[in-house]
PDB file of N, CA and C in Angstrom:
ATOM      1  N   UNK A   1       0.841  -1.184   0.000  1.00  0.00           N
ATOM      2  CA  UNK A   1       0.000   0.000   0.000  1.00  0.00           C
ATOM      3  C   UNK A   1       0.888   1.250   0.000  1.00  0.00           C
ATOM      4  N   UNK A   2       0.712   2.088  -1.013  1.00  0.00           N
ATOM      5  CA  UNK A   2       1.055   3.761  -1.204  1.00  0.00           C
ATOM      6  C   UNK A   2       0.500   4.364  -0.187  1.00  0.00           C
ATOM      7  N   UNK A   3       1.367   5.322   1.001  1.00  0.00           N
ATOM      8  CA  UNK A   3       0.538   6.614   1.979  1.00  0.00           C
ATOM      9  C   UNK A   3       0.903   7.367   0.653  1.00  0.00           C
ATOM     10  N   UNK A   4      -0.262   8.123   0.776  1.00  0.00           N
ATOM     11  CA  UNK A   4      -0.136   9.608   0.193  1.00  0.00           C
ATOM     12  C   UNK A   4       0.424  10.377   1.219  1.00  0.00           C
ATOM     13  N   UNK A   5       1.304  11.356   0.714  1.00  0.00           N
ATOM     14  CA  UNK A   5       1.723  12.819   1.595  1.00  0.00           C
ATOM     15  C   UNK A   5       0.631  13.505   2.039  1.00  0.00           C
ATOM     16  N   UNK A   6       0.204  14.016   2.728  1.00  0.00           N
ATOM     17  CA  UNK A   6      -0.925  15.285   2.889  1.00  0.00           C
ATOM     18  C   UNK A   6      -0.328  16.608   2.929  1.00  0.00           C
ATOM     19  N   UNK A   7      -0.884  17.659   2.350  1.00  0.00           N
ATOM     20  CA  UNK A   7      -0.330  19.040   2.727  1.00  0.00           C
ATOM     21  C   UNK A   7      -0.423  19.451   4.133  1.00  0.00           C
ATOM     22  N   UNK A   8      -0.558  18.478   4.677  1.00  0.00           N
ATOM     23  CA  UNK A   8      -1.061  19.369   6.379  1.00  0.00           C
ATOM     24  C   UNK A   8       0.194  18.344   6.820  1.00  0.00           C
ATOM     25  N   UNK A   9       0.872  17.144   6.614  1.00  0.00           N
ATOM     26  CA  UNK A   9       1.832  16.725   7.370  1.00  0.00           C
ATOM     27  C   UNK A   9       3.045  17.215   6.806  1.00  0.00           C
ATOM     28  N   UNK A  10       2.764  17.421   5.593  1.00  0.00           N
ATOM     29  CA  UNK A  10       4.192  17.642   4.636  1.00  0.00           C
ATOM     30  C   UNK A  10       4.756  19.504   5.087  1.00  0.00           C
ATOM     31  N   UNK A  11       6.138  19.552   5.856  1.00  0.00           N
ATOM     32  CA  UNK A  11       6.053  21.026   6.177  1.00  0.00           C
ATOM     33  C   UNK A  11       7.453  21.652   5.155  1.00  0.00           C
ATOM     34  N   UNK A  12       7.617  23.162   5.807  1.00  0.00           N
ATOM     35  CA  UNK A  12       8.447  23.815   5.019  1.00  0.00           C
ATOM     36  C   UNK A  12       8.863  24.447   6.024  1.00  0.00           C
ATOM     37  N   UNK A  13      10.544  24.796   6.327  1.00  0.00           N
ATOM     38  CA  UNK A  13      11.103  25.536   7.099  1.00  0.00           C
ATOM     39  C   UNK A  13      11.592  26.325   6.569  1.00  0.00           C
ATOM     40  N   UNK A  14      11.725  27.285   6.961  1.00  0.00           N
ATOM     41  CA  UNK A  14      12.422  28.944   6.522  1.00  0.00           C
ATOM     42  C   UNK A  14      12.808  29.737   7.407  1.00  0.00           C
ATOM     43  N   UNK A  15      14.374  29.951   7.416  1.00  0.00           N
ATOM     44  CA  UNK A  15      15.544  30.493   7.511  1.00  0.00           C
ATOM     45  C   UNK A  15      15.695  32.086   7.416  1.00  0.00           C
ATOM     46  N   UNK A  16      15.406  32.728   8.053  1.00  0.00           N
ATOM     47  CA  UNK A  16      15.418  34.177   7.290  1.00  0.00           C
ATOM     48  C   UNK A  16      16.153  34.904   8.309  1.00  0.00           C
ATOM     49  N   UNK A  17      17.323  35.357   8.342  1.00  0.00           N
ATOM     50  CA  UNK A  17      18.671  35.946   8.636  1.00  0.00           C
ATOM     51  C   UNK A  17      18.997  37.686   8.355  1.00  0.00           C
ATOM     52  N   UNK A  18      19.365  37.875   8.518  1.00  0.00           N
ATOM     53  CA  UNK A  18      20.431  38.995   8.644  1.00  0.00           C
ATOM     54  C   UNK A  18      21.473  39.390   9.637  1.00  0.00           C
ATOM     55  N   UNK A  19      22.434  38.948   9.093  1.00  0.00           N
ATOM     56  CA  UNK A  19      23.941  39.003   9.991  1.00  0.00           C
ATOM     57  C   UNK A  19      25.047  40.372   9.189  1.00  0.00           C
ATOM     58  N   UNK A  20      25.522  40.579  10.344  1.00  0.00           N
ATOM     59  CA  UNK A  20      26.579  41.723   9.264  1.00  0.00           C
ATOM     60  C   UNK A  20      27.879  41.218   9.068  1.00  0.00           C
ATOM     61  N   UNK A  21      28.275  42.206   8.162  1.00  0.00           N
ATOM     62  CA  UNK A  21      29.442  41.685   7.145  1.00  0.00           C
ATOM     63  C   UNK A  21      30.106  43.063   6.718  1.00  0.00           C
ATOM     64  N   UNK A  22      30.378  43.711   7.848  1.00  0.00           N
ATOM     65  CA  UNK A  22      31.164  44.636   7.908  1.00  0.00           C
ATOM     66  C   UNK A  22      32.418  44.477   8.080  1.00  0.00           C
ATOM     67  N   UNK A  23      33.633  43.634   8.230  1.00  0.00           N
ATOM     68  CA  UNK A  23      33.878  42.888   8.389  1.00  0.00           C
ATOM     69  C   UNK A  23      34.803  41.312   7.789  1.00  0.00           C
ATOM     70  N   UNK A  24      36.075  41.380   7.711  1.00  0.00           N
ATOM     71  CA  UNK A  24      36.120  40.044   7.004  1.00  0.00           C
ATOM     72  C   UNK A  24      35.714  39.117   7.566  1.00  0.00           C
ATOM     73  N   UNK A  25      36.081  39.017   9.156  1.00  0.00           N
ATOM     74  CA  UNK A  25      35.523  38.297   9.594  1.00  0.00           C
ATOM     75  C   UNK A  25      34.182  37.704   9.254  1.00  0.00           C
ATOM     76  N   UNK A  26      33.096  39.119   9.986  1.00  0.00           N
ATOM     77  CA  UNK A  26      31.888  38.702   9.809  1.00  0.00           C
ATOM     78  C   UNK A  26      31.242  38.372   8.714  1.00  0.00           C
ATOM     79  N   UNK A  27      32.188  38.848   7.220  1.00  0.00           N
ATOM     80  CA  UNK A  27      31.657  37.908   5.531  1.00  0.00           C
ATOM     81  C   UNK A  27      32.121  36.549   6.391  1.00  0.00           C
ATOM     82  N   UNK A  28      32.966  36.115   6.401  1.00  0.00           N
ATOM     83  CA  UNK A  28      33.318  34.370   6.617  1.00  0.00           C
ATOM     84  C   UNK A  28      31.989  34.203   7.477  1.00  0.00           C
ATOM     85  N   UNK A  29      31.862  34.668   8.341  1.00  0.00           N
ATOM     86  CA  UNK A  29      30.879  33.531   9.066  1.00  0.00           C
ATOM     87  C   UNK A  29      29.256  33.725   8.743  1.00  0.00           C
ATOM     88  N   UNK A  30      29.197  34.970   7.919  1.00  0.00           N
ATOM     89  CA  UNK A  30      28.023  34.797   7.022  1.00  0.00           C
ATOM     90  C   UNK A  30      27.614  33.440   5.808  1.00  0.00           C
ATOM     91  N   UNK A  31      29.496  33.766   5.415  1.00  0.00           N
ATOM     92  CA  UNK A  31      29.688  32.629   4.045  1.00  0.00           C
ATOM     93  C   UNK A  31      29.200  31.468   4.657  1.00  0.00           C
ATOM     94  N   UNK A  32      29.952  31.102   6.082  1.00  0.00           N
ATOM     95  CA  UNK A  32      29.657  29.609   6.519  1.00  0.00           C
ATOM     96  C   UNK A  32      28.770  29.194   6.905  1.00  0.00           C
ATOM     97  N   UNK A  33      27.571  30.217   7.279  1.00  0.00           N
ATOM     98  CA  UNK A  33      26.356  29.657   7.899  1.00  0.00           C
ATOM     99  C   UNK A  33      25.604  29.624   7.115  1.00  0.00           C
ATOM    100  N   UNK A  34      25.495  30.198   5.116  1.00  0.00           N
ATOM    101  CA  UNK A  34      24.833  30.215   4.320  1.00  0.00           C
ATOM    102  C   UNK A  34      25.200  28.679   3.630  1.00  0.00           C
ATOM    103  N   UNK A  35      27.053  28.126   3.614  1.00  0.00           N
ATOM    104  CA  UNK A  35      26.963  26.952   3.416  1.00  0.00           C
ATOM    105  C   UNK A  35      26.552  25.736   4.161  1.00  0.00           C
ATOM    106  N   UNK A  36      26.732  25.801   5.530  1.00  0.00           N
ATOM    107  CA  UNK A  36      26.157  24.983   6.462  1.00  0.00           C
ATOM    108  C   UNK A  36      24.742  24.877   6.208  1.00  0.00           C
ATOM    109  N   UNK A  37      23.610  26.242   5.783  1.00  0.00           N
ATOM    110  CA  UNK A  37      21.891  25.373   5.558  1.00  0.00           C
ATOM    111  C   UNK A  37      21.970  25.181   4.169  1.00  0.00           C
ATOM    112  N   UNK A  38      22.735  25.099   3.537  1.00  0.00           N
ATOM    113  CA  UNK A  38      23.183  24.739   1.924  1.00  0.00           C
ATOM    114  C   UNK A  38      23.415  23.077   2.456  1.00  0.00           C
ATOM    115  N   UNK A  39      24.144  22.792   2.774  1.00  0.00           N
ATOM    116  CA  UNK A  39      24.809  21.228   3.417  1.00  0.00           C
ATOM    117  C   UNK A  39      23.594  20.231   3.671  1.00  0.00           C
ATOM    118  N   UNK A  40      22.725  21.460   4.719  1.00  0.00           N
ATOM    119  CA  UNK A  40      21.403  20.582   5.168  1.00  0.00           C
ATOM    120  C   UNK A  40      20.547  20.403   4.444  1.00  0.00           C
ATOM    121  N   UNK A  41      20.571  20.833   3.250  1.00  0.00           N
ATOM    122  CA  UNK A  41      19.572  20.916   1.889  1.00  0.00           C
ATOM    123  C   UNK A  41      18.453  22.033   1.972  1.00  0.00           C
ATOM    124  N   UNK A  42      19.244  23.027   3.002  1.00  0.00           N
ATOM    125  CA  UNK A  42      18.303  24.622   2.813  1.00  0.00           C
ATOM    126  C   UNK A  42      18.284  24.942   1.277  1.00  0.00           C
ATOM    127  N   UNK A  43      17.731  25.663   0.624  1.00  0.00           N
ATOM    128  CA  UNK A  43      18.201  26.483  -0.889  1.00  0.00           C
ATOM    129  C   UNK A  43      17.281  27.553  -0.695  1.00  0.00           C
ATOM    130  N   UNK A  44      18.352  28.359  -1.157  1.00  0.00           N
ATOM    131  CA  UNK A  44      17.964  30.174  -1.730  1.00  0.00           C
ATOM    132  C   UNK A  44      16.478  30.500  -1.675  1.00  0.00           C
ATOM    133  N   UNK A  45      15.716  30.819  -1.205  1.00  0.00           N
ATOM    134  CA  UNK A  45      14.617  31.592  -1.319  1.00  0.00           C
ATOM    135  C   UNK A  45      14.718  32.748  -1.808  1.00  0.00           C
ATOM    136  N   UNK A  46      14.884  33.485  -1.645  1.00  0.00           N
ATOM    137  CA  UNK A  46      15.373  35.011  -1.233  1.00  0.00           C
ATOM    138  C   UNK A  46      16.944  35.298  -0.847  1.00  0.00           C
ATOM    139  N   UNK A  47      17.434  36.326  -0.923  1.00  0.00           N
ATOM    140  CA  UNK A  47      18.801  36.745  -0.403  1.00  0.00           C
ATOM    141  C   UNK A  47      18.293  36.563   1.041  1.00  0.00           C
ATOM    142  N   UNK A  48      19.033  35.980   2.220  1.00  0.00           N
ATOM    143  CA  UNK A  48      19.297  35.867   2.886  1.00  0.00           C
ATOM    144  C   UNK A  48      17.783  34.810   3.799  1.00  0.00           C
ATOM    145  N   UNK A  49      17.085  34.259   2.773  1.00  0.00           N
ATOM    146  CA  UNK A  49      15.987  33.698   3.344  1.00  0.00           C
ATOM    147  C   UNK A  49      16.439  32.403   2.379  1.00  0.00           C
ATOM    148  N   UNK A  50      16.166  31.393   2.945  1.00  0.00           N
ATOM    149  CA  UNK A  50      16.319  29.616   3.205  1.00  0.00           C
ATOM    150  C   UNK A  50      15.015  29.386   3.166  1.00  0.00           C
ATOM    151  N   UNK A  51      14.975  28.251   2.394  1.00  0.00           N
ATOM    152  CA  UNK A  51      14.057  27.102   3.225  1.00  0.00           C
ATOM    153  C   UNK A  51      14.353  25.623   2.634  1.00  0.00           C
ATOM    154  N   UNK A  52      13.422  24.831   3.442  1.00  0.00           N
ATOM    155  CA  UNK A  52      13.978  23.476   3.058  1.00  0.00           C
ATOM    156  C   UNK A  52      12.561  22.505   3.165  1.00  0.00           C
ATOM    157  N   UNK A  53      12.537  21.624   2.024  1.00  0.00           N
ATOM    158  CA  UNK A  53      11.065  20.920   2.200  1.00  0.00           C
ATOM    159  C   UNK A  53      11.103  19.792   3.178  1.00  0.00           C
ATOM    160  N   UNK A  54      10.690  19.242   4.237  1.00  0.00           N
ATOM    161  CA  UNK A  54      10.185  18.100   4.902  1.00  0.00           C
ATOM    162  C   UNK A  54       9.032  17.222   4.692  1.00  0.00           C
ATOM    163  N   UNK A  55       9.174  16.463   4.903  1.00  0.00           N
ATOM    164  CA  UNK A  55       7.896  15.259   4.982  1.00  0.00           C
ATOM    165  C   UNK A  55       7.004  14.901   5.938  1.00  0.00           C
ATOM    166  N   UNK A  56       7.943  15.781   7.205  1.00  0.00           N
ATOM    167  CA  UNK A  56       7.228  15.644   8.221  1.00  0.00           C
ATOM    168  C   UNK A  56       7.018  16.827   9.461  1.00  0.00           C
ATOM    169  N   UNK A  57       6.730  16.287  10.297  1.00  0.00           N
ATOM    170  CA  UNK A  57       6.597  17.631  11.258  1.00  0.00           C
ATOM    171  C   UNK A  57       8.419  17.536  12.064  1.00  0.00           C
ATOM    172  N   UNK A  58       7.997  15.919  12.466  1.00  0.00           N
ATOM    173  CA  UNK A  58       8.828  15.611  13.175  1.00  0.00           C
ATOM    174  C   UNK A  58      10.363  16.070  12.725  1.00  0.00           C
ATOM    175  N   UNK A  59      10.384  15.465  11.054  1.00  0.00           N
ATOM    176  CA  UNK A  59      11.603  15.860  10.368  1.00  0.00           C
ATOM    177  C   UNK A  59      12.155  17.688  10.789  1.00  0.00           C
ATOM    178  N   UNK A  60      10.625  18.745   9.629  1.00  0.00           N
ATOM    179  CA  UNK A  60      11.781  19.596  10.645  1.00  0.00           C
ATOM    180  C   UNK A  60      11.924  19.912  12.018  1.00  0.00           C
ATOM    181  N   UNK A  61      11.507  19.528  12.371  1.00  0.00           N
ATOM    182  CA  UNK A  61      12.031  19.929  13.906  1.00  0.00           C
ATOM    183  C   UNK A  61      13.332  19.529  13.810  1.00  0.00           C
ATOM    184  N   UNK A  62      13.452  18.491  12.977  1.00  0.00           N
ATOM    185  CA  UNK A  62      15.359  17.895  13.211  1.00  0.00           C
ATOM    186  C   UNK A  62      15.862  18.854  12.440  1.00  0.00           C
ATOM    187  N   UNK A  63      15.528  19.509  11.547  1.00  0.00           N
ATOM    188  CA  UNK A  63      16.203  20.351  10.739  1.00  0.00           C
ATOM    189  C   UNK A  63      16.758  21.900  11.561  1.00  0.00           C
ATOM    190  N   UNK A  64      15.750  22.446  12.013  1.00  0.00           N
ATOM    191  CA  UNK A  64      15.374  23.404  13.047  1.00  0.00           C
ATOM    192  C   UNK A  64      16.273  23.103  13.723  1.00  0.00           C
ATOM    193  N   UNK A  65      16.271  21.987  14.663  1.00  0.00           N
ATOM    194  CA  UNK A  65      17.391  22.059  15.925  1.00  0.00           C
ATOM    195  C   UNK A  65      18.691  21.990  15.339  1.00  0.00           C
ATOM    196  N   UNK A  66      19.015  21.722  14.045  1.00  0.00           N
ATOM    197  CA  UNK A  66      20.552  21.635  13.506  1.00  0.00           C
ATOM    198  C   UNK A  66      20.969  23.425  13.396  1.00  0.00           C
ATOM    199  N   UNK A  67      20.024  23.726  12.892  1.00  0.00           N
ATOM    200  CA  UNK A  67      20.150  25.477  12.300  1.00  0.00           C
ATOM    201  C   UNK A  67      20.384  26.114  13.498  1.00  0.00           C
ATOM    202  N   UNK A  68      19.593  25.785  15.079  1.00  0.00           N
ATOM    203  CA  UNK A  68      19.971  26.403  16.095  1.00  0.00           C
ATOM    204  C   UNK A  68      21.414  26.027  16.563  1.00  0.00           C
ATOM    205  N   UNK A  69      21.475  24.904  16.024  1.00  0.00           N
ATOM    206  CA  UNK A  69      23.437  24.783  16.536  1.00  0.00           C
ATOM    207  C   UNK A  69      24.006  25.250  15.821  1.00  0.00           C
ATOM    208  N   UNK A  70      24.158  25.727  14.709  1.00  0.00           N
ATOM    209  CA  UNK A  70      25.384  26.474  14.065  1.00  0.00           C
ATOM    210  C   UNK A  70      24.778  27.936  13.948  1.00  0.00           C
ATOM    211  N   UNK A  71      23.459  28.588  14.549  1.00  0.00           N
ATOM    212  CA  UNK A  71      23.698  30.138  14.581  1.00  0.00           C
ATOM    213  C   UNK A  71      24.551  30.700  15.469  1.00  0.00           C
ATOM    214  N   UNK A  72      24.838  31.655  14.024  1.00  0.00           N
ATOM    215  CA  UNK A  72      26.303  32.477  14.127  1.00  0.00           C
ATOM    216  C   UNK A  72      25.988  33.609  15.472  1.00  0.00           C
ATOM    217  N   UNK A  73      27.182  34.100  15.856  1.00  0.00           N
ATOM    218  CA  UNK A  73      27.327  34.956  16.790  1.00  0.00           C
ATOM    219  C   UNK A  73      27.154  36.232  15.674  1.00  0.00           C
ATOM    220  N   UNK A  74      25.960  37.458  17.022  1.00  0.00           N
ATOM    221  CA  UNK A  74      25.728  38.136  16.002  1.00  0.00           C
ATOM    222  C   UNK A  74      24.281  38.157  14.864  1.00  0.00           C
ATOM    223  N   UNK A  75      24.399  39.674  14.864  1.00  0.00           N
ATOM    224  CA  UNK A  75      22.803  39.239  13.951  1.00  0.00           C
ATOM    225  C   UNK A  75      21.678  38.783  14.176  1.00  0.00           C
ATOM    226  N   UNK A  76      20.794  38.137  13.169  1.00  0.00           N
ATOM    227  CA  UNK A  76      19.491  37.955  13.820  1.00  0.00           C
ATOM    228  C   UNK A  76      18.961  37.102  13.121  1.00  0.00           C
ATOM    229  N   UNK A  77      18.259  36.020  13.365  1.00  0.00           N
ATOM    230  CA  UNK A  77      18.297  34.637  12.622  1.00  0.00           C
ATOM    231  C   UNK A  77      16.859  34.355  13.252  1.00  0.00           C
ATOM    232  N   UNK A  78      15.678  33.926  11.967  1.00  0.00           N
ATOM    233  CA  UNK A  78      14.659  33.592  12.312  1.00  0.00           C
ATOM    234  C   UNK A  78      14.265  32.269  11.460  1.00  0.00           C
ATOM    235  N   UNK A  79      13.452  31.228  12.206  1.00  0.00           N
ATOM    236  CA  UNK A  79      13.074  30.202  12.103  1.00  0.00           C
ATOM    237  C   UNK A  79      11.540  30.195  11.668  1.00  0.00           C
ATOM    238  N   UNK A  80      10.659  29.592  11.119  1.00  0.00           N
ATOM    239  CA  UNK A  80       9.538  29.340  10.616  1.00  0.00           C
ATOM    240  C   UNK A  80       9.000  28.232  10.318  1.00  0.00           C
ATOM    241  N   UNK A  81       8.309  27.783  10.767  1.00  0.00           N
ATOM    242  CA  UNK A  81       7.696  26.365   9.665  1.00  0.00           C
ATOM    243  C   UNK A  81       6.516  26.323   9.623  1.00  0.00           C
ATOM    244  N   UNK A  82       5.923  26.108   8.320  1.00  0.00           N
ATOM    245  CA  UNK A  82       4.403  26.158   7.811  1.00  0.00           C
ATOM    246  C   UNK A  82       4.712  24.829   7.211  1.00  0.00           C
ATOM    247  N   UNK A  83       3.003  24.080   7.329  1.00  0.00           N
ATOM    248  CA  UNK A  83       2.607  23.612   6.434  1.00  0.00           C
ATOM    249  C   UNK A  83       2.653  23.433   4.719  1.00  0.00           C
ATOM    250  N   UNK A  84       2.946  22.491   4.383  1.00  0.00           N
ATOM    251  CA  UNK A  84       2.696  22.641   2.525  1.00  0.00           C
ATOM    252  C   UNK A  84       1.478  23.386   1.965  1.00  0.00           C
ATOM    253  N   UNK A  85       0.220  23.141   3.157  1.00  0.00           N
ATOM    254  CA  UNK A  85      -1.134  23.960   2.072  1.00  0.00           C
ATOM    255  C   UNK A  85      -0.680  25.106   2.749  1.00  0.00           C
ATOM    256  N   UNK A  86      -0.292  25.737   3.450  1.00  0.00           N
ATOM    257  CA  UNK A  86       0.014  27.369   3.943  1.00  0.00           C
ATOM    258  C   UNK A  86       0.817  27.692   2.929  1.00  0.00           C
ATOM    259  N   UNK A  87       2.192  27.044   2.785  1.00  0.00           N
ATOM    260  CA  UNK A  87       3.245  27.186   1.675  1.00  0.00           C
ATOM    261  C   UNK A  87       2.436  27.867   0.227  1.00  0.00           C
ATOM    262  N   UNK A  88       1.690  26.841   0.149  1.00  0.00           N
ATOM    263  CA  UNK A  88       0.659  26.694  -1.275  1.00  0.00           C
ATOM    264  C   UNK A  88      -0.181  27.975  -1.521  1.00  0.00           C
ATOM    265  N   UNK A  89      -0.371  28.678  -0.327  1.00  0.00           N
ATOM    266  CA  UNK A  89      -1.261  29.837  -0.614  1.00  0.00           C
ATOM    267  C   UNK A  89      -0.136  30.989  -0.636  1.00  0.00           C
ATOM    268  N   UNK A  90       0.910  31.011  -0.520  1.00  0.00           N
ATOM    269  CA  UNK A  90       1.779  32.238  -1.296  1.00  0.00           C
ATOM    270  C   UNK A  90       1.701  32.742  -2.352  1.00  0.00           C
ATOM    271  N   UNK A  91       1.632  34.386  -2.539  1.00  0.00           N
ATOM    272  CA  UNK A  91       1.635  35.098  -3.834  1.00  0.00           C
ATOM    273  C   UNK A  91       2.887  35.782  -3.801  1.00  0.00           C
ATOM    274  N   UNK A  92       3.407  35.347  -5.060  1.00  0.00           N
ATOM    275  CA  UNK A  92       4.884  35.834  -5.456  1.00  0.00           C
ATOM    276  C   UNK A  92       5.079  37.002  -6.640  1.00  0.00           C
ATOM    277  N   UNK A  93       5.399  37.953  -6.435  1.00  0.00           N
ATOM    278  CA  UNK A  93       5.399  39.341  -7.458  1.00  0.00           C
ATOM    279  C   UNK A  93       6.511  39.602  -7.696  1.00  0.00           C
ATOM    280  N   UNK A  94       6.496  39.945  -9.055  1.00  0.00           N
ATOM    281  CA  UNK A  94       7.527  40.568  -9.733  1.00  0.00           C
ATOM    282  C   UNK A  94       7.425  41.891 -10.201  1.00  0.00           C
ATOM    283  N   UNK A  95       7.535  43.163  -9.293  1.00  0.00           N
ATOM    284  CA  UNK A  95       6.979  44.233  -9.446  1.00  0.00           C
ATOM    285  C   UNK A  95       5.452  44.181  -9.326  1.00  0.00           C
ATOM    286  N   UNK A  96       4.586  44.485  -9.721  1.00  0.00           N
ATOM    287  CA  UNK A  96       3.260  44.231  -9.663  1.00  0.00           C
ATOM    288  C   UNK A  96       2.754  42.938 -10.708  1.00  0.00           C
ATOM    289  N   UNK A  97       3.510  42.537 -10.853  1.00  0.00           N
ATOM    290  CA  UNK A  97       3.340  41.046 -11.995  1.00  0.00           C
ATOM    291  C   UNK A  97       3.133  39.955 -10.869  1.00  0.00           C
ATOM    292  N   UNK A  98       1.896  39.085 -10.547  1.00  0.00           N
ATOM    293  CA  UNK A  98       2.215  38.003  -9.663  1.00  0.00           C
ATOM    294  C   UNK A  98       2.815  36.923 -10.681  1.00  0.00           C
ATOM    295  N   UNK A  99       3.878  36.169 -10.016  1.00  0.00           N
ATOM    296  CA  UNK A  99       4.635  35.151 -10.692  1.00  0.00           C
ATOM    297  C   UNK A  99       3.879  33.931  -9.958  1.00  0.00           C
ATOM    298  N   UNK A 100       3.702  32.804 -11.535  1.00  0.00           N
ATOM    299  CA  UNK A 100       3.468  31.961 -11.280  1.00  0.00           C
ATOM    300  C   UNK A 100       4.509  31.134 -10.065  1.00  0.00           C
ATOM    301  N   UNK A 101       3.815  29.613  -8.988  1.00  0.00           N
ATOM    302  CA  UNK A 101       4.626  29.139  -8.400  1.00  0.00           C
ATOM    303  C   UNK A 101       5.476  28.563  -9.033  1.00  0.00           C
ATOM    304  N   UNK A 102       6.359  27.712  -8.984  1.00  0.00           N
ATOM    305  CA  UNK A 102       7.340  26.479  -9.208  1.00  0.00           C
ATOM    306  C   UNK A 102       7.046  26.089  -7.875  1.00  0.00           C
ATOM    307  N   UNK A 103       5.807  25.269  -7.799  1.00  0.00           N
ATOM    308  CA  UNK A 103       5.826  24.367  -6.899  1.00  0.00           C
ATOM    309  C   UNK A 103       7.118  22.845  -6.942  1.00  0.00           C
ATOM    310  N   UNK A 104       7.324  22.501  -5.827  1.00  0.00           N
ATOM    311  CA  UNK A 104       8.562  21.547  -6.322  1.00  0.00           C
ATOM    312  C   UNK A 104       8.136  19.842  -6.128  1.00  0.00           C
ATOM    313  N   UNK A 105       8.829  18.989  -6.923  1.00  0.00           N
ATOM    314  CA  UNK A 105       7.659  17.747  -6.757  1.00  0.00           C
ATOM    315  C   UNK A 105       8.230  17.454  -5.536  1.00  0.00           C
ATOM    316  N   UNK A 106       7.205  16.241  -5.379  1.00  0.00           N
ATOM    317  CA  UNK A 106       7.498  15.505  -4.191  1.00  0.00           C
ATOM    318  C   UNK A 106       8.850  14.627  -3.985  1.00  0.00           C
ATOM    319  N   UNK A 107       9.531  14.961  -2.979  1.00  0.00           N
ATOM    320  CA  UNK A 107      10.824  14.793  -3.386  1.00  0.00           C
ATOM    321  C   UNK A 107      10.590  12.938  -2.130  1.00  0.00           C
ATOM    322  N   UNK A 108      12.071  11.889  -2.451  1.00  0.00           N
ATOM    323  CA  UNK A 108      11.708  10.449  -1.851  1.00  0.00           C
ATOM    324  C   UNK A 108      12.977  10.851  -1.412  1.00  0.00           C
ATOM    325  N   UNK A 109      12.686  10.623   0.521  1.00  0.00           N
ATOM    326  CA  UNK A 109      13.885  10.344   1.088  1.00  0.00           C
ATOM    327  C   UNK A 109      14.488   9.332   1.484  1.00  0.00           C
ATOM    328  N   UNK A 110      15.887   8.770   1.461  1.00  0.00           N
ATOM    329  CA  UNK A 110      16.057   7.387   1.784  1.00  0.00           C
ATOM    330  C   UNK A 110      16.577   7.600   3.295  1.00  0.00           C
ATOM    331  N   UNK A 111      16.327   6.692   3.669  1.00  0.00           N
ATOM    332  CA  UNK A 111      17.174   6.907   4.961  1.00  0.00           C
ATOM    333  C   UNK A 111      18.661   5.486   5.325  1.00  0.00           C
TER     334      UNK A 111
END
C-alpha cells in the first residue's frame, strides 16, 4: 500500500537571517552559515531567506534544531515552519506582476 503525503503533514522551514558583514571576519561567518543550511539541503529563497522541504513535522524539527546549533554569533536569525497547504497559498510578485509558483515535486527520502 502507497501513503499519500498530505499538505497538512508535509512542512516547510524557513531560515530568514540577517547578519553583518562589515567585516572580514563577519563575511566568513556569514559565508559559513549560508553553506552549512546549503549542506542541510536549505536552498535560496530570497537573499538571505532559506528554506527546506520536509515530509514531516517531526523531520523539521530535526532540521530546526541543527540550524539552532550552528547560529552564528551576532545578527538575527529567524526560524519558521508552515505547512505545505500554507506554503501553497503564497503570492509571489515581480513588481506588480504576480509570478506563477514552481511548486517543487514531491521529493523520496532514503534513509
Amino acid at each position: 500500500m502507497i501513503d499519500r503525503f498530505s499538505e497538512y503533514q508535509i512542512m516547510w522551514v524557513f531560515v530568514f537571517f540577517d547578519l553583518p558583514t562589515g567585516t572580514k571576519k563577519e563575511r566568513k561567518r556569514y559565508a559559513e552559515f549560508r553553506k552549512l543550511l546549503q549542506r542541510d539541503g536549505f536552498t535560496m529563497f530570497q537573499f538571505s531567506i532559506y528554506l527546506r522541504h520536509c515530509p514531516s513535522r517531526e523531520n523539521a524539527e530535526v532540521h530546526m534544531k541543527r540550524v539552532k546549533r550552528i547560529l552564528p554569533e551576532g545578527g538575527s536569525v529567524g526560524i519558521l515552519m508552515v505547512t505545505d497547504k500554507q506554503f501553497a497559498q503564497m503570492e509571489l510578485f515581480t513588481g506588480r506582476e504576480r509570478t506563477p509558483q514552481d511548486l517543487p515535486t514531491q521529493q523520496l527520502e532514503l534513509f
